[in-house]
PDB file of N, CA and C in Angstrom:
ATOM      1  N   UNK A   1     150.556  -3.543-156.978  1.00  0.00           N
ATOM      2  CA  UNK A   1     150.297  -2.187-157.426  1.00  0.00           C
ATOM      3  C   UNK A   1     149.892  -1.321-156.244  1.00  0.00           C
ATOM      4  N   UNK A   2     150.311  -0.444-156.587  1.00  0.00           N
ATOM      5  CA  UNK A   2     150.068   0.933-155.130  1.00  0.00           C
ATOM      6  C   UNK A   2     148.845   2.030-156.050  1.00  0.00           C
ATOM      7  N   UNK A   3     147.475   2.051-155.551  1.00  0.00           N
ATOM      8  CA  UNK A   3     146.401   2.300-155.573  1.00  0.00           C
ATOM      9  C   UNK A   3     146.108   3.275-154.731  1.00  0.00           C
ATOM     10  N   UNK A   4     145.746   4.919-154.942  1.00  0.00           N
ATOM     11  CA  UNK A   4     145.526   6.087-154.392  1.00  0.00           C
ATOM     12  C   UNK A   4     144.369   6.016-153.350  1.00  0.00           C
ATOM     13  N   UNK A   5     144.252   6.202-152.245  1.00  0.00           N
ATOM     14  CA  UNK A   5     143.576   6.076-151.230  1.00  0.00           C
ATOM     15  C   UNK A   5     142.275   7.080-151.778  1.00  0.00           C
ATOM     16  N   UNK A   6     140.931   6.880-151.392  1.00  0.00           N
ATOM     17  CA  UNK A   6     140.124   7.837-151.539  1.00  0.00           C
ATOM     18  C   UNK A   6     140.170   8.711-151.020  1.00  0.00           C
ATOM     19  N   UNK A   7     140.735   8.880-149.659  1.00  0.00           N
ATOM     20  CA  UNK A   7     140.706  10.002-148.278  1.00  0.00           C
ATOM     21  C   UNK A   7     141.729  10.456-149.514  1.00  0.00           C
ATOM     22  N   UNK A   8     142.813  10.545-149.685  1.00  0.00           N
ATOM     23  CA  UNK A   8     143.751  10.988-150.566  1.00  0.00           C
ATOM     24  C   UNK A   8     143.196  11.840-151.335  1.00  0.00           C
ATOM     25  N   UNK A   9     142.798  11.348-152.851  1.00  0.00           N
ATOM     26  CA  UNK A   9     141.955  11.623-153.425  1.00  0.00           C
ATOM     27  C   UNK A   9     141.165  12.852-153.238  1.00  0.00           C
ATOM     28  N   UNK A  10     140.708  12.577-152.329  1.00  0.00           N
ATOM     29  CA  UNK A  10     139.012  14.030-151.773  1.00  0.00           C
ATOM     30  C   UNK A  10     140.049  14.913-151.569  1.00  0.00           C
ATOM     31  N   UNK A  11     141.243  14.806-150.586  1.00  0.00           N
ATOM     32  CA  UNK A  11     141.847  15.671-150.000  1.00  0.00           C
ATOM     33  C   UNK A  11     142.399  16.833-150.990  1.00  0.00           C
ATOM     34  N   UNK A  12     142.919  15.928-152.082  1.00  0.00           N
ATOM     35  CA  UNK A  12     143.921  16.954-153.083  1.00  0.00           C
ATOM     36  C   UNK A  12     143.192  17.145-153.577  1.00  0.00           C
ATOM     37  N   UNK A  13     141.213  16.862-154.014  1.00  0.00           N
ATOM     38  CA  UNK A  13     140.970  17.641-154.845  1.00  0.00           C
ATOM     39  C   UNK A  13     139.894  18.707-154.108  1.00  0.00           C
ATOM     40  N   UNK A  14     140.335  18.896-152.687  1.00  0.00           N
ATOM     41  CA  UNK A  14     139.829  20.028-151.941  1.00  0.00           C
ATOM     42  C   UNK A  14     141.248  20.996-152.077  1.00  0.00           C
ATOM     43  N   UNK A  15     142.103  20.542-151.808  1.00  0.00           N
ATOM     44  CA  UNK A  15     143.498  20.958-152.380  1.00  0.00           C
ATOM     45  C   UNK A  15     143.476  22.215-152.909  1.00  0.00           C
ATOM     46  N   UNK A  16     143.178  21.471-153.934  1.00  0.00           N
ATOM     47  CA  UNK A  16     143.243  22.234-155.359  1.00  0.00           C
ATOM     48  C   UNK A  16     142.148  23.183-155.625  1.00  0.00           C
ATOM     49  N   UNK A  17     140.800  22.704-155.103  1.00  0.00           N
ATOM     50  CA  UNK A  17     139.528  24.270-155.318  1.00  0.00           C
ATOM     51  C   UNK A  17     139.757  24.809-154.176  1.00  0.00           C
ATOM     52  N   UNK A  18     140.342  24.910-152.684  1.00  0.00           N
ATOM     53  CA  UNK A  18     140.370  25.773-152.097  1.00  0.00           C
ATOM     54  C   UNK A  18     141.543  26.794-152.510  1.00  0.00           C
ATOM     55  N   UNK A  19     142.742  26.297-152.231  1.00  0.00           N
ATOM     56  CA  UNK A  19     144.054  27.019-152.573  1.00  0.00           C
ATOM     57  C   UNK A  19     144.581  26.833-151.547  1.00  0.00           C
ATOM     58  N   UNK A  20     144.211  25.796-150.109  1.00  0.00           N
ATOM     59  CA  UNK A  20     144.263  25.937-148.759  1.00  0.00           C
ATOM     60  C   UNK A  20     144.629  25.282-147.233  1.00  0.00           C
ATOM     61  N   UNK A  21     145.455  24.892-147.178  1.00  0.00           N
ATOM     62  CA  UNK A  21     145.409  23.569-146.239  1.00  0.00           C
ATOM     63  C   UNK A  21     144.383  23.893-145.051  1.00  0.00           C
ATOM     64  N   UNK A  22     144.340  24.969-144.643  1.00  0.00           N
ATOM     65  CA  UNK A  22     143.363  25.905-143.212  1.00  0.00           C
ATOM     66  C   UNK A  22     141.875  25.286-143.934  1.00  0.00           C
ATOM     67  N   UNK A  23     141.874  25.782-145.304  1.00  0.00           N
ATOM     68  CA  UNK A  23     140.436  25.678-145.437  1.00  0.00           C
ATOM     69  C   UNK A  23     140.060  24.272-145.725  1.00  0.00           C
ATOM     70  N   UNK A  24     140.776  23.085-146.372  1.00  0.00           N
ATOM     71  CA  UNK A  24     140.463  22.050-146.724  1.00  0.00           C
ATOM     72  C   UNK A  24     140.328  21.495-145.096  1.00  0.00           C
ATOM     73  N   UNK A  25     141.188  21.825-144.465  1.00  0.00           N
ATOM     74  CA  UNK A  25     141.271  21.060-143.155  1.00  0.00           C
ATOM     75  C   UNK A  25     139.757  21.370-142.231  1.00  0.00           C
ATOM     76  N   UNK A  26     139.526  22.513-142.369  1.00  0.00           N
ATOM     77  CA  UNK A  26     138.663  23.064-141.740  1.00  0.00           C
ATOM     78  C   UNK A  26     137.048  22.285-142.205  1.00  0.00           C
ATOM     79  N   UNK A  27     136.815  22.691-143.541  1.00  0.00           N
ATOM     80  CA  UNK A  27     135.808  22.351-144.228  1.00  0.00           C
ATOM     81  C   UNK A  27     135.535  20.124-144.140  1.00  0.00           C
ATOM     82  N   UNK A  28     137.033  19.508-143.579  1.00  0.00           N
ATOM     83  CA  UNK A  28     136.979  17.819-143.629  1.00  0.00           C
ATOM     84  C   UNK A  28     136.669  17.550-141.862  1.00  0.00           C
ATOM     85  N   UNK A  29     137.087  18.677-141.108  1.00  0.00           N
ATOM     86  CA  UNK A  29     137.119  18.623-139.858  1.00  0.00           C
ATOM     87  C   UNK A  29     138.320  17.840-139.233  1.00  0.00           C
ATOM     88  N   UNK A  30     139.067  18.391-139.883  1.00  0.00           N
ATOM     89  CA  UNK A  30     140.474  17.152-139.741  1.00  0.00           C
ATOM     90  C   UNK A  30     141.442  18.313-139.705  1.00  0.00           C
ATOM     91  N   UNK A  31     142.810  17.791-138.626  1.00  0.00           N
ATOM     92  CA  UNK A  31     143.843  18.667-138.670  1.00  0.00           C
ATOM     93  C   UNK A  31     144.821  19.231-140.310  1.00  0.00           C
ATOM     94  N   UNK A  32     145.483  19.732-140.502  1.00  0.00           N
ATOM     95  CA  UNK A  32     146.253  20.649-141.109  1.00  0.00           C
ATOM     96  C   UNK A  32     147.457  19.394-141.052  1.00  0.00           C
ATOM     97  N   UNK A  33     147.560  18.787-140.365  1.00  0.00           N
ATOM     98  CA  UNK A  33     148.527  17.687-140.331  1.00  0.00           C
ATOM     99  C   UNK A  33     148.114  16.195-140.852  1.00  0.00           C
ATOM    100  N   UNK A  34     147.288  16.437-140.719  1.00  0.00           N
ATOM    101  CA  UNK A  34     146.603  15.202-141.502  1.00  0.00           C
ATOM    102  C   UNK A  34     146.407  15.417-142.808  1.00  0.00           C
ATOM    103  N   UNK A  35     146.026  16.242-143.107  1.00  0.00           N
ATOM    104  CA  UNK A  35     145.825  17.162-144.568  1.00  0.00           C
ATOM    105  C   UNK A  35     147.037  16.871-145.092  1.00  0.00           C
ATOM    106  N   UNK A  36     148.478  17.074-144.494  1.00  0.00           N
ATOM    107  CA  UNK A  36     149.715  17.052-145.026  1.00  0.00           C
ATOM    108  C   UNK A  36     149.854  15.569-145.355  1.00  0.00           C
ATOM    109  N   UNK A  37     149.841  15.010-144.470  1.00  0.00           N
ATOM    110  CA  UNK A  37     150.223  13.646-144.041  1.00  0.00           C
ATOM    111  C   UNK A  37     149.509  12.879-145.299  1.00  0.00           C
ATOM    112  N   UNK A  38     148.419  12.925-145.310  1.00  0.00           N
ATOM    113  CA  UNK A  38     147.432  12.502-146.520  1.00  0.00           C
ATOM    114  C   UNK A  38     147.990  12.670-147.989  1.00  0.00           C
ATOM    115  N   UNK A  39     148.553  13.890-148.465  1.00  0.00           N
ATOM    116  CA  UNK A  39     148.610  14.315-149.190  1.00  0.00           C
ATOM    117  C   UNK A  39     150.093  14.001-149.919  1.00  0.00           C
ATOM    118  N   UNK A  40     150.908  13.831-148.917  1.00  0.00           N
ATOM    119  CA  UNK A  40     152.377  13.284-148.876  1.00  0.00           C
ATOM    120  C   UNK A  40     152.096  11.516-149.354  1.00  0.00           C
ATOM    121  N   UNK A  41     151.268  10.910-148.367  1.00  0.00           N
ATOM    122  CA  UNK A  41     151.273   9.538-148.640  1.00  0.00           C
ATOM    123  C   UNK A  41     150.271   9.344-150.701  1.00  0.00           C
ATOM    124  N   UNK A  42     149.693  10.460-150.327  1.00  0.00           N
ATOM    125  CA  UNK A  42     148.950  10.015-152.014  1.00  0.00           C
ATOM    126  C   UNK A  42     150.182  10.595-152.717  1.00  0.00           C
ATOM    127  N   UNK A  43     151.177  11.453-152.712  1.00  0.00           N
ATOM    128  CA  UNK A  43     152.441  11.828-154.098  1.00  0.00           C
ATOM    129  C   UNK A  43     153.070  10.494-154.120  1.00  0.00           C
ATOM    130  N   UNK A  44     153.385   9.670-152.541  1.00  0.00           N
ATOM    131  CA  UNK A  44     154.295   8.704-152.632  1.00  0.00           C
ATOM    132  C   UNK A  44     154.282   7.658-153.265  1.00  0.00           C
ATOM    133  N   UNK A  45     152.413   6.695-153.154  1.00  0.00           N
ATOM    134  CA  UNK A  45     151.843   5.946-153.675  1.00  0.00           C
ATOM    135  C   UNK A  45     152.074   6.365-155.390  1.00  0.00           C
ATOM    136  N   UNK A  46     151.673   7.608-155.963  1.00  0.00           N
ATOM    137  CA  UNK A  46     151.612   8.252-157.561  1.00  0.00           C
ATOM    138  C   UNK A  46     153.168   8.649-158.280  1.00  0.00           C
ATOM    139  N   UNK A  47     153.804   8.661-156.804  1.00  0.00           N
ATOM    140  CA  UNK A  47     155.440   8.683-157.587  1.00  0.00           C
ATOM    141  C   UNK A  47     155.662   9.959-158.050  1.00  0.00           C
ATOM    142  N   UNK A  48     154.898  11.024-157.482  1.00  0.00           N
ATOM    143  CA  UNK A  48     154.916  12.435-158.267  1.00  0.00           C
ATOM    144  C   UNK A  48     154.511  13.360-157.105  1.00  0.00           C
ATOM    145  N   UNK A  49     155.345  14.404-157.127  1.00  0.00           N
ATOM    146  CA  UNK A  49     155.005  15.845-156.819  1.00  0.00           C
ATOM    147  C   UNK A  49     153.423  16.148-157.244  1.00  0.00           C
ATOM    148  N   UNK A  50     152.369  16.645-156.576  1.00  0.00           N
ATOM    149  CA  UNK A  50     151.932  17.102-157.131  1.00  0.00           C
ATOM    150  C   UNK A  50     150.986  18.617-156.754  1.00  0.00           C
ATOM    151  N   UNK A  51     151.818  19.075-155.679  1.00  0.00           N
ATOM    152  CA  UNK A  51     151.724  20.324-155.154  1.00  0.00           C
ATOM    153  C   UNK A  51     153.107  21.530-155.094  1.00  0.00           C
ATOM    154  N   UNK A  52     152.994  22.261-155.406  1.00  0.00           N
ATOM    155  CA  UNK A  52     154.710  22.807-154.550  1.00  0.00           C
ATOM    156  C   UNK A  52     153.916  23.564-153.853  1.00  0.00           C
ATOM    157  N   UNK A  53     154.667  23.454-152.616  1.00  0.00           N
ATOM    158  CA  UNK A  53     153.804  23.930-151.584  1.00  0.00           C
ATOM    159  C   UNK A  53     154.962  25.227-151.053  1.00  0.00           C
ATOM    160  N   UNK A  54     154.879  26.093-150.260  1.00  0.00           N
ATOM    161  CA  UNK A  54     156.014  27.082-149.896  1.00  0.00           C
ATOM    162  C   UNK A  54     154.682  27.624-148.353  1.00  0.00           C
ATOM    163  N   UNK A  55     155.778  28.188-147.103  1.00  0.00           N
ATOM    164  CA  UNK A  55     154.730  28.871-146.389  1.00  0.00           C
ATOM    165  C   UNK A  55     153.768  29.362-146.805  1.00  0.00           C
ATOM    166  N   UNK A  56     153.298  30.366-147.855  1.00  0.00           N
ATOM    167  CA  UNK A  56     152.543  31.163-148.590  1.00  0.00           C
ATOM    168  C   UNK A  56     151.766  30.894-149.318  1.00  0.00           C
ATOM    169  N   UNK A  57     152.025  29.935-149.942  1.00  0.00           N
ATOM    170  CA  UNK A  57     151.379  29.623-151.314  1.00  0.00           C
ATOM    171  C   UNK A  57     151.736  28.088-151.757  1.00  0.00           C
ATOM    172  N   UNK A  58     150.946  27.505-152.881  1.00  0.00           N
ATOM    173  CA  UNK A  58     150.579  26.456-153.454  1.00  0.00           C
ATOM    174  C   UNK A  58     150.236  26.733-154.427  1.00  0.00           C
ATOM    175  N   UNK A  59     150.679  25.944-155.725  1.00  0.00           N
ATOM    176  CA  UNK A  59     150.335  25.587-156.857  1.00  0.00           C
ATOM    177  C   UNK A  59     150.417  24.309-157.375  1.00  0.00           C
ATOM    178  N   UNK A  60     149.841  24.028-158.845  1.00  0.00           N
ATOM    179  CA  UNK A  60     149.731  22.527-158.703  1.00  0.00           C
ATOM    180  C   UNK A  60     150.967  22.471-159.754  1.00  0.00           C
ATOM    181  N   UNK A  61     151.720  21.093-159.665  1.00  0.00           N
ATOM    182  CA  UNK A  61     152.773  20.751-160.606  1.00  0.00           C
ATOM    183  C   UNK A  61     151.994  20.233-161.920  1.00  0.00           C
ATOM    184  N   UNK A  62     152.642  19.952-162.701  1.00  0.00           N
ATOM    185  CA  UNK A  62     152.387  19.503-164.268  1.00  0.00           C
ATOM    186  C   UNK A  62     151.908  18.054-163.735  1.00  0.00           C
ATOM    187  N   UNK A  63     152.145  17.494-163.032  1.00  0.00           N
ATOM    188  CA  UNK A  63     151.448  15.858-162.755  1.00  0.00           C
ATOM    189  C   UNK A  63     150.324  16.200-161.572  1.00  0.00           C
ATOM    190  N   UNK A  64     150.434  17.203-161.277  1.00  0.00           N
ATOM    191  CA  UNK A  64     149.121  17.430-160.365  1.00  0.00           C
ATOM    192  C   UNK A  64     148.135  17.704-160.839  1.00  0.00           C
ATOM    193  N   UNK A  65     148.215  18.196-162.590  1.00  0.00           N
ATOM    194  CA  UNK A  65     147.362  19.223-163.435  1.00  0.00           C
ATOM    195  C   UNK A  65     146.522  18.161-164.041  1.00  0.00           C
ATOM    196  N   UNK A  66     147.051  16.953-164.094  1.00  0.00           N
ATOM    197  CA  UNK A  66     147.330  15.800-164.832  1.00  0.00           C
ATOM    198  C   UNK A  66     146.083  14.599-164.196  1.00  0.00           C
ATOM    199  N   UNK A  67     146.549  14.633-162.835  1.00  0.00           N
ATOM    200  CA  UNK A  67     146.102  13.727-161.466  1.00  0.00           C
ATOM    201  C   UNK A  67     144.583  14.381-161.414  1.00  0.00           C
ATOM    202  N   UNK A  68     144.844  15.642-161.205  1.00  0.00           N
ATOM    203  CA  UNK A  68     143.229  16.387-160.760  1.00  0.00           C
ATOM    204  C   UNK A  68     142.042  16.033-162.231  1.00  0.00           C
ATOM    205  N   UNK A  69     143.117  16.476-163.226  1.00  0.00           N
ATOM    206  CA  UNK A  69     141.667  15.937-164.177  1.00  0.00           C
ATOM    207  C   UNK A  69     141.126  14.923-164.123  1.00  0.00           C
TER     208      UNK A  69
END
């Protein structure tokens, strides 16, 4: 079984109350790439989207809505 990392975890649910990769990154003291990187390896492990991400903006998908509760 493939089991969600905690770093994972914290990450998307800074994710999700900031609105922010700058600010989650900022606030963990960790790059913006790591933030990604993290966040990519926890959808892969869960088998699900659970950001759509665009330059601009972020929202959470229906399995992200799902994951965060």
């Amino acid at each position: 079984q493939h089991f969600p990392s905690v770093a994972g975890m914290v990450i998307f649910a800074h994710l999700v109350e900031t609105g922010s990769f700058t600010t989650t990154a900022r606030r963990l003291g960790v790059s913006k790439a790591s933030i990604s990187r993290e966040l990519a390896a926890l959808e892969a492990r869960l088998g699900a989207q659970l950001l759509l991400r665009t330059t601009r903006s972020m929202s959470l998908t229906e399995a992200g809505s799902v994951f965060y509760e």
